[in-house]
Structures are given as structure tokens and as C-alpha cells.
PDB file of N, CA and C in Angstrom:
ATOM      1  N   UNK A   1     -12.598  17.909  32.564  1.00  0.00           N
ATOM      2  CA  UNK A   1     -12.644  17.908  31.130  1.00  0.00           C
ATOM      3  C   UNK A   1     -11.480  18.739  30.592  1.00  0.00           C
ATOM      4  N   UNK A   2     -10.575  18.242  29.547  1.00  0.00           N
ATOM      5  CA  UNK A   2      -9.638  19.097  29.115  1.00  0.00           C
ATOM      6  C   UNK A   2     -10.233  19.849  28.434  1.00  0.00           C
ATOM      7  N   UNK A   3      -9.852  21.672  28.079  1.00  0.00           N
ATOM      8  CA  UNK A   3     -10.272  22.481  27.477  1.00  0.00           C
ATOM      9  C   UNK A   3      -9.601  22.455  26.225  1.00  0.00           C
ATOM     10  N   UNK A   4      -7.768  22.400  26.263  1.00  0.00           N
ATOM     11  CA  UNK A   4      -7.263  23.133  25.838  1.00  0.00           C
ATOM     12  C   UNK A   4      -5.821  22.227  25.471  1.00  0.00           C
ATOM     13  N   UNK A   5      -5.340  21.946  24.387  1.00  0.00           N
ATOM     14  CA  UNK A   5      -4.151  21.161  24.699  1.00  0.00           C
ATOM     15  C   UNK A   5      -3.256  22.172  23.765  1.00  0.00           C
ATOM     16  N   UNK A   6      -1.749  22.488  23.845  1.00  0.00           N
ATOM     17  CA  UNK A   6      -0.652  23.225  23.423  1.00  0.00           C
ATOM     18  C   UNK A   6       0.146  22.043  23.218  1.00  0.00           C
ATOM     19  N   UNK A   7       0.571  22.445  22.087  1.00  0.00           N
ATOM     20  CA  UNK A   7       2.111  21.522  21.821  1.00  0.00           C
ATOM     21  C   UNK A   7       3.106  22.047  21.117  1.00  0.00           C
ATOM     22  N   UNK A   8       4.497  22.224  21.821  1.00  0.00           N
ATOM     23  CA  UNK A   8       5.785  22.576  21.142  1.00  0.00           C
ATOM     24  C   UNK A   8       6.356  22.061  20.912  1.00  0.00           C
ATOM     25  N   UNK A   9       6.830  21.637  20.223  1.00  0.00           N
ATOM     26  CA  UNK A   9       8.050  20.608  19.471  1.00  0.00           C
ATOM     27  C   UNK A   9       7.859  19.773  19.759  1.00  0.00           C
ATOM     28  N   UNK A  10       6.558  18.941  20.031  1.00  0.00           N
ATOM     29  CA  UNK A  10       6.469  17.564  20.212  1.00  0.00           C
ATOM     30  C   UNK A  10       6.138  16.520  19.102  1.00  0.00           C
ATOM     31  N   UNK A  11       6.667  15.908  18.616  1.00  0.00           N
ATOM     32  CA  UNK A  11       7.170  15.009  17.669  1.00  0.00           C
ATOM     33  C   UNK A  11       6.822  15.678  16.160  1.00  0.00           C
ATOM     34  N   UNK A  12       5.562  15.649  15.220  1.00  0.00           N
ATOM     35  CA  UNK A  12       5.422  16.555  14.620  1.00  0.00           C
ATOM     36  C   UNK A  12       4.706  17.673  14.536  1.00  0.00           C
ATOM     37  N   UNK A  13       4.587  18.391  15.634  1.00  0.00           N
ATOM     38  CA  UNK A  13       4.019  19.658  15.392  1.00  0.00           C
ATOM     39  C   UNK A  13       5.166  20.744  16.180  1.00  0.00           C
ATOM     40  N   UNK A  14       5.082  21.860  15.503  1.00  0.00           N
ATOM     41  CA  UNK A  14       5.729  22.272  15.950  1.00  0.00           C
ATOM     42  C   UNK A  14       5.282  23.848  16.966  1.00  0.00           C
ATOM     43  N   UNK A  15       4.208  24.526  16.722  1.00  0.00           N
ATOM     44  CA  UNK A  15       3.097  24.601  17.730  1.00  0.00           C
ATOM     45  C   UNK A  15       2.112  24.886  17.275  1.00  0.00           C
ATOM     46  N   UNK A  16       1.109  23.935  18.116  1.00  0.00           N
ATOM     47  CA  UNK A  16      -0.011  23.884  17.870  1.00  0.00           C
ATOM     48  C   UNK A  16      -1.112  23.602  18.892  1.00  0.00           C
ATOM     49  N   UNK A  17      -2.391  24.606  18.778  1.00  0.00           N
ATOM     50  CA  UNK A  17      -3.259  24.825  20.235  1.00  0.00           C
ATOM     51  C   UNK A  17      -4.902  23.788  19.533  1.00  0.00           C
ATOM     52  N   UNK A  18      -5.197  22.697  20.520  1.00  0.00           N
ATOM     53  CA  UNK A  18      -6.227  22.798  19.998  1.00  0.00           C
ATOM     54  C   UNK A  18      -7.290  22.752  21.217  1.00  0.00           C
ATOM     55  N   UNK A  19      -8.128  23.408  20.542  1.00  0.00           N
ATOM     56  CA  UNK A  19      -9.245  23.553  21.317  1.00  0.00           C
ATOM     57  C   UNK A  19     -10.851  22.678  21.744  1.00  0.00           C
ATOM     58  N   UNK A  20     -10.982  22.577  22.940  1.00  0.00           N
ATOM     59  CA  UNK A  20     -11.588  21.461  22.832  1.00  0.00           C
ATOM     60  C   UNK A  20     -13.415  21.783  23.660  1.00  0.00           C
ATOM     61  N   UNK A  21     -14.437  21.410  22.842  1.00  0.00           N
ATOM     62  CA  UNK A  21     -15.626  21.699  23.828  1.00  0.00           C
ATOM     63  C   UNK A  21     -16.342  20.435  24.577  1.00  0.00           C
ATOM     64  N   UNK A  22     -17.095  21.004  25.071  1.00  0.00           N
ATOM     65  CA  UNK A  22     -17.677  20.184  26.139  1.00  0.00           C
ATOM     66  C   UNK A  22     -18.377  19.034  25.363  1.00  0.00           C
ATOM     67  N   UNK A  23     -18.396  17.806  25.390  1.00  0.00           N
ATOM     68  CA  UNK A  23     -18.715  16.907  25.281  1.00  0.00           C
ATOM     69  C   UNK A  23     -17.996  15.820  24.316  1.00  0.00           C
ATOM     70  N   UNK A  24     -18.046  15.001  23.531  1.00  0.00           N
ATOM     71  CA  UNK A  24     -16.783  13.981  22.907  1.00  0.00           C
ATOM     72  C   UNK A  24     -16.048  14.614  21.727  1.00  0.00           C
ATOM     73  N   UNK A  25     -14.901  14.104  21.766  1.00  0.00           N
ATOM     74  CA  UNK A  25     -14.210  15.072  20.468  1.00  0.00           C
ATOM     75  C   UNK A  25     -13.635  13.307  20.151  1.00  0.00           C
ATOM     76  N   UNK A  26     -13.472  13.707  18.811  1.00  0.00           N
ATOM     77  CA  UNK A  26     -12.658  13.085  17.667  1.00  0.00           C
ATOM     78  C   UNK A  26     -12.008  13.032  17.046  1.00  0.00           C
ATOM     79  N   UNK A  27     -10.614  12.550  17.066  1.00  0.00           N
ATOM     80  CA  UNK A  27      -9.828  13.365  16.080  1.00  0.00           C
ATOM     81  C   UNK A  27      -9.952  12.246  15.254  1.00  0.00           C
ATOM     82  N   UNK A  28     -10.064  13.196  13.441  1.00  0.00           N
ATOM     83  CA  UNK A  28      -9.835  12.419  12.594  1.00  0.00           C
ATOM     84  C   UNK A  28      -8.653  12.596  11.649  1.00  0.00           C
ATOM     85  N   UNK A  29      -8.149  11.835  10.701  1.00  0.00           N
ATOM     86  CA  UNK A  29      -7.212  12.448  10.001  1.00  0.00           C
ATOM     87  C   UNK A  29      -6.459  11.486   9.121  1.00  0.00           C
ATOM     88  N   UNK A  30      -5.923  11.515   7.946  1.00  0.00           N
ATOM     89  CA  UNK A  30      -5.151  10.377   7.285  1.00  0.00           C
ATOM     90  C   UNK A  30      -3.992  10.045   8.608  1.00  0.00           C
ATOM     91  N   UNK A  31      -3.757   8.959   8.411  1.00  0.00           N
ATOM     92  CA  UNK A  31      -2.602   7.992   8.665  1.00  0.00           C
ATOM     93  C   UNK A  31      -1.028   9.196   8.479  1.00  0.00           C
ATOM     94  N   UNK A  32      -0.315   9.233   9.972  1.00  0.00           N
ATOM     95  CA  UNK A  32       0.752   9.494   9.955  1.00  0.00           C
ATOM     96  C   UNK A  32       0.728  10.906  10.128  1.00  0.00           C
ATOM     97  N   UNK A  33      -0.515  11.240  10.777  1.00  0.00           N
ATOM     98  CA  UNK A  33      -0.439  13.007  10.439  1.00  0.00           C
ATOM     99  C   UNK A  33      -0.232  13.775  12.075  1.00  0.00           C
ATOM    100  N   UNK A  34      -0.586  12.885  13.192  1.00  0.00           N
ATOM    101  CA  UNK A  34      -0.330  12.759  14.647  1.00  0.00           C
ATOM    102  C   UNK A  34      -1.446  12.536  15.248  1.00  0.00           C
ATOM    103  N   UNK A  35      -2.294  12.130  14.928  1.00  0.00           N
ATOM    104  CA  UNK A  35      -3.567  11.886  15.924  1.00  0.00           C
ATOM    105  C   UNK A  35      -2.648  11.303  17.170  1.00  0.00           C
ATOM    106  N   UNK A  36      -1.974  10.519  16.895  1.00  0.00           N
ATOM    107  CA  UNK A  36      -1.915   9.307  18.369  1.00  0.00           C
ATOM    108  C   UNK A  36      -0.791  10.007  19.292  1.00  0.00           C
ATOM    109  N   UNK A  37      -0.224  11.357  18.373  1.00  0.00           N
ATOM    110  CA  UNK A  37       0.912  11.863  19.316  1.00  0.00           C
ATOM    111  C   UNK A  37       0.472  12.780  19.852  1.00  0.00           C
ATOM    112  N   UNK A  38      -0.983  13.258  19.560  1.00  0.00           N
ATOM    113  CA  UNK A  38      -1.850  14.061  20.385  1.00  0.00           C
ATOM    114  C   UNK A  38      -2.215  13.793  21.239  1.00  0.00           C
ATOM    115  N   UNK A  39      -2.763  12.344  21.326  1.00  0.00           N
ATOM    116  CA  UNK A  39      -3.198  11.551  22.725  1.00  0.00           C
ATOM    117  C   UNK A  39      -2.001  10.955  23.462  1.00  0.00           C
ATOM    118  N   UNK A  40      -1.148  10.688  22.934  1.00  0.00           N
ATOM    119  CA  UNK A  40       0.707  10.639  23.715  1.00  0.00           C
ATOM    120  C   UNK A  40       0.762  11.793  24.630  1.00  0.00           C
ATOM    121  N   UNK A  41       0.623  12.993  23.927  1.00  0.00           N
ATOM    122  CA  UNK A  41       0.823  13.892  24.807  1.00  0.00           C
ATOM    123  C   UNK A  41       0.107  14.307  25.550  1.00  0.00           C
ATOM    124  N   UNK A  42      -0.766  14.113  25.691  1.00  0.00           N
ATOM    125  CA  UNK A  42      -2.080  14.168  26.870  1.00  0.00           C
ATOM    126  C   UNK A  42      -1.835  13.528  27.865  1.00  0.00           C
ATOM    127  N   UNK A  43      -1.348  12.029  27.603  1.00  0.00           N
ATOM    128  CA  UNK A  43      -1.391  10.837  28.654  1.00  0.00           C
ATOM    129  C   UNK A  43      -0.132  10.959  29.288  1.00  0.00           C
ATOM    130  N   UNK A  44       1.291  11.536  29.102  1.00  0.00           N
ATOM    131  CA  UNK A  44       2.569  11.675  29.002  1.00  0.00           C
ATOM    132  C   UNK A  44       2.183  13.098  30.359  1.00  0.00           C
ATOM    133  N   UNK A  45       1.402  13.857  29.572  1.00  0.00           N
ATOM    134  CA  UNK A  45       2.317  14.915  30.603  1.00  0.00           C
ATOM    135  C   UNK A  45       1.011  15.025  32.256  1.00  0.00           C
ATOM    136  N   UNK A  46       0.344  14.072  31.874  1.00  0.00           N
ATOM    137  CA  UNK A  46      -0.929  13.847  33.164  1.00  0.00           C
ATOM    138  C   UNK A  46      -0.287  12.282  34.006  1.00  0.00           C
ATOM    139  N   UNK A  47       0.323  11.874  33.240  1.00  0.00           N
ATOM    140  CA  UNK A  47       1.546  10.652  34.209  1.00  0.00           C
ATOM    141  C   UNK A  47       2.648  11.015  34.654  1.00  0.00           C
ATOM    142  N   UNK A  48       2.590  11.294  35.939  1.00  0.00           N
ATOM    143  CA  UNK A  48       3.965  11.990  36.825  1.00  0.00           C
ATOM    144  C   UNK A  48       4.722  10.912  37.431  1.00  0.00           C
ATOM    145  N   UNK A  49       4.370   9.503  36.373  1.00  0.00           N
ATOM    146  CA  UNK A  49       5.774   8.684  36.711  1.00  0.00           C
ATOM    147  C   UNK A  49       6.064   8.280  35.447  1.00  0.00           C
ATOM    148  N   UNK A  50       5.756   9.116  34.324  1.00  0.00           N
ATOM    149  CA  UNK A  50       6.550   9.052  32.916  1.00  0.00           C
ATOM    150  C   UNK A  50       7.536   9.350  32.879  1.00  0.00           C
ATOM    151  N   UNK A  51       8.604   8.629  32.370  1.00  0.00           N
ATOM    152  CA  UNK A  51      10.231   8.790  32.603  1.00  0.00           C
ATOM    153  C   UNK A  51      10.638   9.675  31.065  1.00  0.00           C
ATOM    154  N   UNK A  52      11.306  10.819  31.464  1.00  0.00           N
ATOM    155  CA  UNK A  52      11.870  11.440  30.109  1.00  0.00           C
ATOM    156  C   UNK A  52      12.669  10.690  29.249  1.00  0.00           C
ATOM    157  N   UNK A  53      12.093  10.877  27.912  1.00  0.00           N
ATOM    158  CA  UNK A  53      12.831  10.493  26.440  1.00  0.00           C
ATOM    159  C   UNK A  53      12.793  11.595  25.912  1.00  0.00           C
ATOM    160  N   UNK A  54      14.519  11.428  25.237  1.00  0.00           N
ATOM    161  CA  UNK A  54      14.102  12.477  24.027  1.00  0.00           C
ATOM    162  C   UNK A  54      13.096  12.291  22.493  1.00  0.00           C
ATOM    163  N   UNK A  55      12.588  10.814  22.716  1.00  0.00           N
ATOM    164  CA  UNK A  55      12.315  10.944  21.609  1.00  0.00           C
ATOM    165  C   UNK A  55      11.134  11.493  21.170  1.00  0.00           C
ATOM    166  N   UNK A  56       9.925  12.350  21.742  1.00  0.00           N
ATOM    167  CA  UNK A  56       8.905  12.945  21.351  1.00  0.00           C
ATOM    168  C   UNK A  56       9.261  14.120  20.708  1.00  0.00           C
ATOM    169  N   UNK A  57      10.909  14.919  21.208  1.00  0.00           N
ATOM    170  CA  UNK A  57      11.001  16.179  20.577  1.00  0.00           C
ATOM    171  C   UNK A  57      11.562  16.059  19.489  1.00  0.00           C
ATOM    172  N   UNK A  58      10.784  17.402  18.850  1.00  0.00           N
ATOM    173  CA  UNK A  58      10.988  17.182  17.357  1.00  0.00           C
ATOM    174  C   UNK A  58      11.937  17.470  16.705  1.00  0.00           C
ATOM    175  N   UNK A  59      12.130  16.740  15.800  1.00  0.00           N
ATOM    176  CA  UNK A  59      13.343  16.784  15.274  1.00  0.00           C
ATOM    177  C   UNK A  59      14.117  18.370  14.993  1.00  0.00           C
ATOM    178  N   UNK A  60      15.422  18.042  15.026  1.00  0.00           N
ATOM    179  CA  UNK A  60      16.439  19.438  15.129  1.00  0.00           C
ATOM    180  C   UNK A  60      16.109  20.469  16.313  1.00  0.00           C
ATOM    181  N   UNK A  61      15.472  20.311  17.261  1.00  0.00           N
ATOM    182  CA  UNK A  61      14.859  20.808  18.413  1.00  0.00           C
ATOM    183  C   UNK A  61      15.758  20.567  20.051  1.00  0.00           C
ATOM    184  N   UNK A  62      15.520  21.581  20.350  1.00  0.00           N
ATOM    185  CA  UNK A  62      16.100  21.108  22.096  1.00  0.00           C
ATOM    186  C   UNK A  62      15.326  20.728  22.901  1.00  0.00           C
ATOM    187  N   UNK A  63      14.049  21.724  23.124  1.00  0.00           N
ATOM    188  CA  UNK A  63      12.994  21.737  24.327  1.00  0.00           C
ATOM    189  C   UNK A  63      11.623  21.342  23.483  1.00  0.00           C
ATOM    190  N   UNK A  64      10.753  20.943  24.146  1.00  0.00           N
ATOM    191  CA  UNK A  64       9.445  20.236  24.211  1.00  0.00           C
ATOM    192  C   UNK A  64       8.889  20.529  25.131  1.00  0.00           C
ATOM    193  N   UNK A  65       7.424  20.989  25.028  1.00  0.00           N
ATOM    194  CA  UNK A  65       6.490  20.700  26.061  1.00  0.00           C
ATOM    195  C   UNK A  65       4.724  20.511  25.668  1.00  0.00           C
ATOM    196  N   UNK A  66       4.542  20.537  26.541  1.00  0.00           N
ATOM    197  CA  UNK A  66       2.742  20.259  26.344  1.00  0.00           C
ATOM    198  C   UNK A  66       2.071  20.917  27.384  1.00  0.00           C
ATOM    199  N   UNK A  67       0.972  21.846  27.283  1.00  0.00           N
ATOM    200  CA  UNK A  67       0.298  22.643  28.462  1.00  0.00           C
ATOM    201  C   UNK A  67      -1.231  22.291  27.540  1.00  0.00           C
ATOM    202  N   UNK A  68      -1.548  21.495  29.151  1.00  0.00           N
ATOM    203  CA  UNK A  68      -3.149  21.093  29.333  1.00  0.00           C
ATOM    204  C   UNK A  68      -3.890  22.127  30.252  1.00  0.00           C
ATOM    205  N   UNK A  69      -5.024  22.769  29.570  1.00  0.00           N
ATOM    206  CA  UNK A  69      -5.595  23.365  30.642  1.00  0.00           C
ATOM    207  C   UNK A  69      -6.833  22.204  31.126  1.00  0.00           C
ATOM    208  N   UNK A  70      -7.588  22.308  31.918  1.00  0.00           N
ATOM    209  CA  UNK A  70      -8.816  21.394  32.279  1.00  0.00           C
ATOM    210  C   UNK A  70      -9.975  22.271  33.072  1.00  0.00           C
ATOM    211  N   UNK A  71     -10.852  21.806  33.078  1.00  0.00           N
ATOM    212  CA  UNK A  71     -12.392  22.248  33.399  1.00  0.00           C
ATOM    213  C   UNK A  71     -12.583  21.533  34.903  1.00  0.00           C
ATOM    214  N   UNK A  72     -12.117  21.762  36.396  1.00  0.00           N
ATOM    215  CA  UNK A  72     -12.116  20.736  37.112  1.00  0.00           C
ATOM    216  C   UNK A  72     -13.273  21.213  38.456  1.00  0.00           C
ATOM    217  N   UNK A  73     -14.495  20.959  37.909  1.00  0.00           N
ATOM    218  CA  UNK A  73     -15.529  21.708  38.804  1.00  0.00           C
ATOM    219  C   UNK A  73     -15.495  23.054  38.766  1.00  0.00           C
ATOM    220  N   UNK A  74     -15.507  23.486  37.450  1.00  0.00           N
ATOM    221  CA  UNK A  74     -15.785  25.122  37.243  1.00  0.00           C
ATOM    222  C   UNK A  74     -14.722  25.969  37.270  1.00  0.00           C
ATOM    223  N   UNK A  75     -13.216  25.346  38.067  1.00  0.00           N
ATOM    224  CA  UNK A  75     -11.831  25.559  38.434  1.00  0.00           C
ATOM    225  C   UNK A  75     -11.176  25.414  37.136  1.00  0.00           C
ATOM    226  N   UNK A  76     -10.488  26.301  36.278  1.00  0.00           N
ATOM    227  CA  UNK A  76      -9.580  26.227  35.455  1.00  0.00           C
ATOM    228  C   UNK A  76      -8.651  25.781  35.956  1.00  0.00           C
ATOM    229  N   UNK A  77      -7.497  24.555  35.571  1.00  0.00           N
ATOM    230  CA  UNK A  77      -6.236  23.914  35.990  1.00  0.00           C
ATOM    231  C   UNK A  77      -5.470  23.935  34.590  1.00  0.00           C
ATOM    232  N   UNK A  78      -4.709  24.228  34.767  1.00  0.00           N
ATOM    233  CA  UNK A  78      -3.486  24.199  33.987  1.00  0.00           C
ATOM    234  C   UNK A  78      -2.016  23.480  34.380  1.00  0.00           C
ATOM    235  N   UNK A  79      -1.585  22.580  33.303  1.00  0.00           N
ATOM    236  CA  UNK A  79      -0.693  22.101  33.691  1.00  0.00           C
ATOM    237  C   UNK A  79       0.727  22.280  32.546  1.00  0.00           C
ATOM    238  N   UNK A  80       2.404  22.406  32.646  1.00  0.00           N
ATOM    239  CA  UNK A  80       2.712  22.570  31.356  1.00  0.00           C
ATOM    240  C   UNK A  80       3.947  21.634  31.737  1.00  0.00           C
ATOM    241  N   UNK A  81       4.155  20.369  31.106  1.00  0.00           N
ATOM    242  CA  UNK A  81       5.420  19.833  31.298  1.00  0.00           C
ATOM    243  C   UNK A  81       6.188  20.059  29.717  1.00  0.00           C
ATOM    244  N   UNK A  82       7.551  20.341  30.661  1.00  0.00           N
ATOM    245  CA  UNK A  82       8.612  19.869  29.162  1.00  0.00           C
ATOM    246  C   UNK A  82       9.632  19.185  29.795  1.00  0.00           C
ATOM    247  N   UNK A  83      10.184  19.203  28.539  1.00  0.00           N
ATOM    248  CA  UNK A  83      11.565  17.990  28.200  1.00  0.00           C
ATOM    249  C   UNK A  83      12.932  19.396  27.556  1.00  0.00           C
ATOM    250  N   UNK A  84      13.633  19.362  28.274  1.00  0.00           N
ATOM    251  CA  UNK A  84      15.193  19.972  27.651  1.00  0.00           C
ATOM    252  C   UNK A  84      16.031  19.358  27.715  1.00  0.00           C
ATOM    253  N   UNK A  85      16.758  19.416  26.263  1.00  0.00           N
ATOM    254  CA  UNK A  85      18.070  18.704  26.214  1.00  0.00           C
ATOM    255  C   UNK A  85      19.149  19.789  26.453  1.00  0.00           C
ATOM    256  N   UNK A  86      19.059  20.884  27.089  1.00  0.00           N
ATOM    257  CA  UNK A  86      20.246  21.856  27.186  1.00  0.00           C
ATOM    258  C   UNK A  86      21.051  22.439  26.236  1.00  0.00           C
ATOM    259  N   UNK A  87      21.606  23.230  26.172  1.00  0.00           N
ATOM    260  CA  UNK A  87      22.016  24.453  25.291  1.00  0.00           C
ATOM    261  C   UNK A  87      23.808  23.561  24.726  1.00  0.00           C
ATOM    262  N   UNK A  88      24.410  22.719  25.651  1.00  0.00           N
ATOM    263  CA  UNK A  88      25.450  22.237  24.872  1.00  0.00           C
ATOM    264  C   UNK A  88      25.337  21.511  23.879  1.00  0.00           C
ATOM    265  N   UNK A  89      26.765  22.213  23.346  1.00  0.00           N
ATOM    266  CA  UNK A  89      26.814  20.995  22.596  1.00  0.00           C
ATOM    267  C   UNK A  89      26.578  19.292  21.938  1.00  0.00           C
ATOM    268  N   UNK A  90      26.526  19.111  22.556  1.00  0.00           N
ATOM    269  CA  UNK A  90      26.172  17.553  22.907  1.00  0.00           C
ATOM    270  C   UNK A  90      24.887  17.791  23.566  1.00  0.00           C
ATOM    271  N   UNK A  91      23.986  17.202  23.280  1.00  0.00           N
ATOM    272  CA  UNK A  91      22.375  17.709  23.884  1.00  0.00           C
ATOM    273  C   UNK A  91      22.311  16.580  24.703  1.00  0.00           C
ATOM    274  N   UNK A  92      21.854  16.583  26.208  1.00  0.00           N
ATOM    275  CA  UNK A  92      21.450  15.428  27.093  1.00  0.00           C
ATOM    276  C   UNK A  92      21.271  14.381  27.018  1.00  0.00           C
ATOM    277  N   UNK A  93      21.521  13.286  27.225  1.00  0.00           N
ATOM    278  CA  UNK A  93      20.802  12.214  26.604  1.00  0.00           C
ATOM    279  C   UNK A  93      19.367  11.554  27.729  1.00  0.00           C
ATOM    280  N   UNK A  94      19.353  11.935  28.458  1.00  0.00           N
ATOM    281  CA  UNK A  94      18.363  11.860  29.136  1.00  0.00           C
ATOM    282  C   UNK A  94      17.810  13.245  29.672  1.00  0.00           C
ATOM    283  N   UNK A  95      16.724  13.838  28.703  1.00  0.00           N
ATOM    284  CA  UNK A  95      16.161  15.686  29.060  1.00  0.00           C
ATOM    285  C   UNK A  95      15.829  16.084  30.326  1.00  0.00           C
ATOM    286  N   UNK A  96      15.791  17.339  30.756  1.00  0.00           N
ATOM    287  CA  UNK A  96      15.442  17.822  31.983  1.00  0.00           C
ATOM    288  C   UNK A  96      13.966  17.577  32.003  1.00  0.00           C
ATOM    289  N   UNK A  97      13.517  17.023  32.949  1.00  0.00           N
ATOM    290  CA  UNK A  97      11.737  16.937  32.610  1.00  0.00           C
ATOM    291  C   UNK A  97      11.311  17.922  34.047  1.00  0.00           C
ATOM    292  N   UNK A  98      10.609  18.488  33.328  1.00  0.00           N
ATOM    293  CA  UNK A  98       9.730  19.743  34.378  1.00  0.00           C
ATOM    294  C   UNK A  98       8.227  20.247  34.546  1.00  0.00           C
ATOM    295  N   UNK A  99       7.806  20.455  35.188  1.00  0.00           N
ATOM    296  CA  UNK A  99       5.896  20.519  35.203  1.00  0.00           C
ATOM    297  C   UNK A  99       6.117  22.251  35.825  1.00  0.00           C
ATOM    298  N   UNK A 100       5.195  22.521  35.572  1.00  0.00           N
ATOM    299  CA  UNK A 100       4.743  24.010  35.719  1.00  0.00           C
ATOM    300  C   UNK A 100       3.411  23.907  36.319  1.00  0.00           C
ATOM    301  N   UNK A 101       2.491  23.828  36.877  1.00  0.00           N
ATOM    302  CA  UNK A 101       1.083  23.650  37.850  1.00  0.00           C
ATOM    303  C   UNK A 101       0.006  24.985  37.877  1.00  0.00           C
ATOM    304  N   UNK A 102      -1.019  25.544  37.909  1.00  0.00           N
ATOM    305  CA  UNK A 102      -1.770  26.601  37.911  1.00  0.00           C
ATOM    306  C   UNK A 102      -3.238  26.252  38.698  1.00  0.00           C
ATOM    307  N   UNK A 103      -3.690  26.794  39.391  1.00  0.00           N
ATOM    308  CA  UNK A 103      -5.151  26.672  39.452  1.00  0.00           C
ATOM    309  C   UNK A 103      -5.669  28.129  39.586  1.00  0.00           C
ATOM    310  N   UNK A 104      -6.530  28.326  37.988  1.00  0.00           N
ATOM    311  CA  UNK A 104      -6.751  29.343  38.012  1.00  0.00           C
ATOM    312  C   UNK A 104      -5.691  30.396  37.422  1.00  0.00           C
ATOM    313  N   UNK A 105      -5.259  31.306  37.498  1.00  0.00           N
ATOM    314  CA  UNK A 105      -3.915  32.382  37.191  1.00  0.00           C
ATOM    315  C   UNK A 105      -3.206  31.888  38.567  1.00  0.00           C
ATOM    316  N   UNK A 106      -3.114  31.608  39.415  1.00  0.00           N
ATOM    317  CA  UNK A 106      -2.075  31.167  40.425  1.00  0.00           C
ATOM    318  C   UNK A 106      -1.430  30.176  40.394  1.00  0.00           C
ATOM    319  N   UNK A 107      -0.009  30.213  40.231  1.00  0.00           N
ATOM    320  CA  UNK A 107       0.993  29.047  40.508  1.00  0.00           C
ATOM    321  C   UNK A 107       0.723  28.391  41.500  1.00  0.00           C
ATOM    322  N   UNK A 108       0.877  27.051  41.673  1.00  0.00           N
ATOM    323  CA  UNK A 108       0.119  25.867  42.872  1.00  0.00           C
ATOM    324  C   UNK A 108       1.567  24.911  42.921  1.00  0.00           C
ATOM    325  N   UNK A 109       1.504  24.020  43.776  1.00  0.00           N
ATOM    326  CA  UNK A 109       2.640  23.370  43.617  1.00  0.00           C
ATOM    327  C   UNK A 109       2.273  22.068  42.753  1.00  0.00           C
ATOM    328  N   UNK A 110       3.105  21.090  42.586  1.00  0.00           N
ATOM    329  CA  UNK A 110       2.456  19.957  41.508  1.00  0.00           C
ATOM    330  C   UNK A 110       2.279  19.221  42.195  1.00  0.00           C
ATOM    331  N   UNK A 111       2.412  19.186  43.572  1.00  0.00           N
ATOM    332  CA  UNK A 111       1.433  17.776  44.519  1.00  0.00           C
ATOM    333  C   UNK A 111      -0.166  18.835  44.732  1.00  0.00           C
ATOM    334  N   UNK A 112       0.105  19.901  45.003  1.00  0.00           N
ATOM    335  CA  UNK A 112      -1.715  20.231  45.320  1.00  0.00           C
ATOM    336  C   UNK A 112      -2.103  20.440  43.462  1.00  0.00           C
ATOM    337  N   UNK A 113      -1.999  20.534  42.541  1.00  0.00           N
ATOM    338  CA  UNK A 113      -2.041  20.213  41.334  1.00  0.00           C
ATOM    339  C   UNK A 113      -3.047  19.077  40.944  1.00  0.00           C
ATOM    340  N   UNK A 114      -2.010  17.741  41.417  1.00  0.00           N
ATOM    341  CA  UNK A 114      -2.429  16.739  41.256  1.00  0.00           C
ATOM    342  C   UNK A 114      -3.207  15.920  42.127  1.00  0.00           C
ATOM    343  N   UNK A 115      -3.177  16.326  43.604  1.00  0.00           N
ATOM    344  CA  UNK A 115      -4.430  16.125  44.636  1.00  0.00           C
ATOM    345  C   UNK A 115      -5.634  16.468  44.617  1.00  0.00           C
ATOM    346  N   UNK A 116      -5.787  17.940  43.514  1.00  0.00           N
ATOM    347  CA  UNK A 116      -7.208  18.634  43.378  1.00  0.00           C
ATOM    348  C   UNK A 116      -7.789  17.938  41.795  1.00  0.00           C
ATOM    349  N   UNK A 117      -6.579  17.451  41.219  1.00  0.00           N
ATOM    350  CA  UNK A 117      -7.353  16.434  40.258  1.00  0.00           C
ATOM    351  C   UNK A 117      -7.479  15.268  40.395  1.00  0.00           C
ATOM    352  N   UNK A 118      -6.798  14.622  41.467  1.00  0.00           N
ATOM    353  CA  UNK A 118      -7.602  13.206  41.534  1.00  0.00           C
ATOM    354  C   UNK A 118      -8.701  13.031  42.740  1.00  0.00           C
ATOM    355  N   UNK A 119      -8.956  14.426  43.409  1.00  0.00           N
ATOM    356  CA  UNK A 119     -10.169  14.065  44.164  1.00  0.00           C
ATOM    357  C   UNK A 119     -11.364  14.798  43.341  1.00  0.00           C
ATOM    358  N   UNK A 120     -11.078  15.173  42.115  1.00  0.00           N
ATOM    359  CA  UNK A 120     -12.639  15.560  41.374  1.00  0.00           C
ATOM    360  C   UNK A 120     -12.543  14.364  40.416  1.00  0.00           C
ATOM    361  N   UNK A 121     -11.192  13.691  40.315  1.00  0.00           N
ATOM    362  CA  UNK A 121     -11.964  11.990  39.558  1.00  0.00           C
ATOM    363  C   UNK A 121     -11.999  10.987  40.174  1.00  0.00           C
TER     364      UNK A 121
END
């Protein structure tokens, strides 16, 4: 179960934590406000064959990311990918894409990461 979703500069928010409890959540909201770039970024940074674009980061921005924590059999997991377009001049045209991994307060690598979440689904 995700607990916890973070977002930096991802398309329009510029950061923002939301918090999530145990059982169905909903987001509601007028038209155009990001519901669907909330669930973009959920699905984006839990697909480790999503190919980097710049286009989720937000505008006038370099770096982007998204950190999911999750509930995975009582095991806190944390995960944080971003996107950098680098400090030159000319910003990347294809961003650095990077994952960060946790189980618990301990750094894990992102294959045991993603092995301890697809054998609890």
C-alpha cells in the first residue's frame, strides 16, 4: 500500500507531500488541477522501463523527482526517482534518470528494491 507520495517539480506542483491511509483514496478536484499527474507519477517512477522525458518537469526547472514510500508487509519501502537536465547551459535533452531504493532507513539496491516488491504482489 502506498503511504506517502512527494513531488518536486513535477509538471505542476512544485512540492508537494500527500498523504495517504489505509484503505481507498480519491482524488477529487476541478479539471486541470493534476489529479492525473499524480497518478503519472506514481505509475512513472514504479516502471523501471519508463524511458526519461523532460516533459513532466516543471516548467523553468532542471531536476524532478517523485519519492513513494509503501506499506510492504509491515516493511516501510521507499523509493525516489528523478529526472536532471544538468547545470549547462543548454539543459539535456534527454534527463539523467535515477532511483534512490530504501527498505526501512537502509539504502538497498534497486534490484532487491524491486524483488521485495514484486514478491509481496
Amino acid at each position: 500500500m502506498i503511504t506517502s507520495v512527494h513531488l518536486t517539480n513535477w509538471r505542476a506542483y512544485g512540492d508537494v507531500t500527500l498523504q495517504l491511509e489505509p484503505g481507498t483514496t480519491f482524488l477529487v478536484a476541478a479539471n486541470g488541477v493534476g489529479k492525473s499527474s499524480m497518478i503519472e507519477a506514481v505509475k512513472w517512477t514504479l516502471n523501471r522501463s519508463a524511458k526519461p522525458t523532460p516533459d513532466p518537469i516543471r516548467k523553468g526547472q532542471r531536476r524532478a523527482a517523485v519519492e513513494l514510500v509503501l506499506d510492504v508487509s509491515g516493511a516501510a519501502l521507499r523509493v525516489r526517482r528523478s529526472l536532471d537536465l544538468g547545470d549547462a547551459p543548454a539543459p539535456r535533452k534527454t534527463p539523467k534518470d535515477g532511483y534512490e531504493t530504501w527498505i526501512g532507513d537502509a539504502p538497498c539496491g534497486t534490484d532487491d528494491f524491486f524483488d521485495r516488491l514484486a514478491v509481496a504482489w
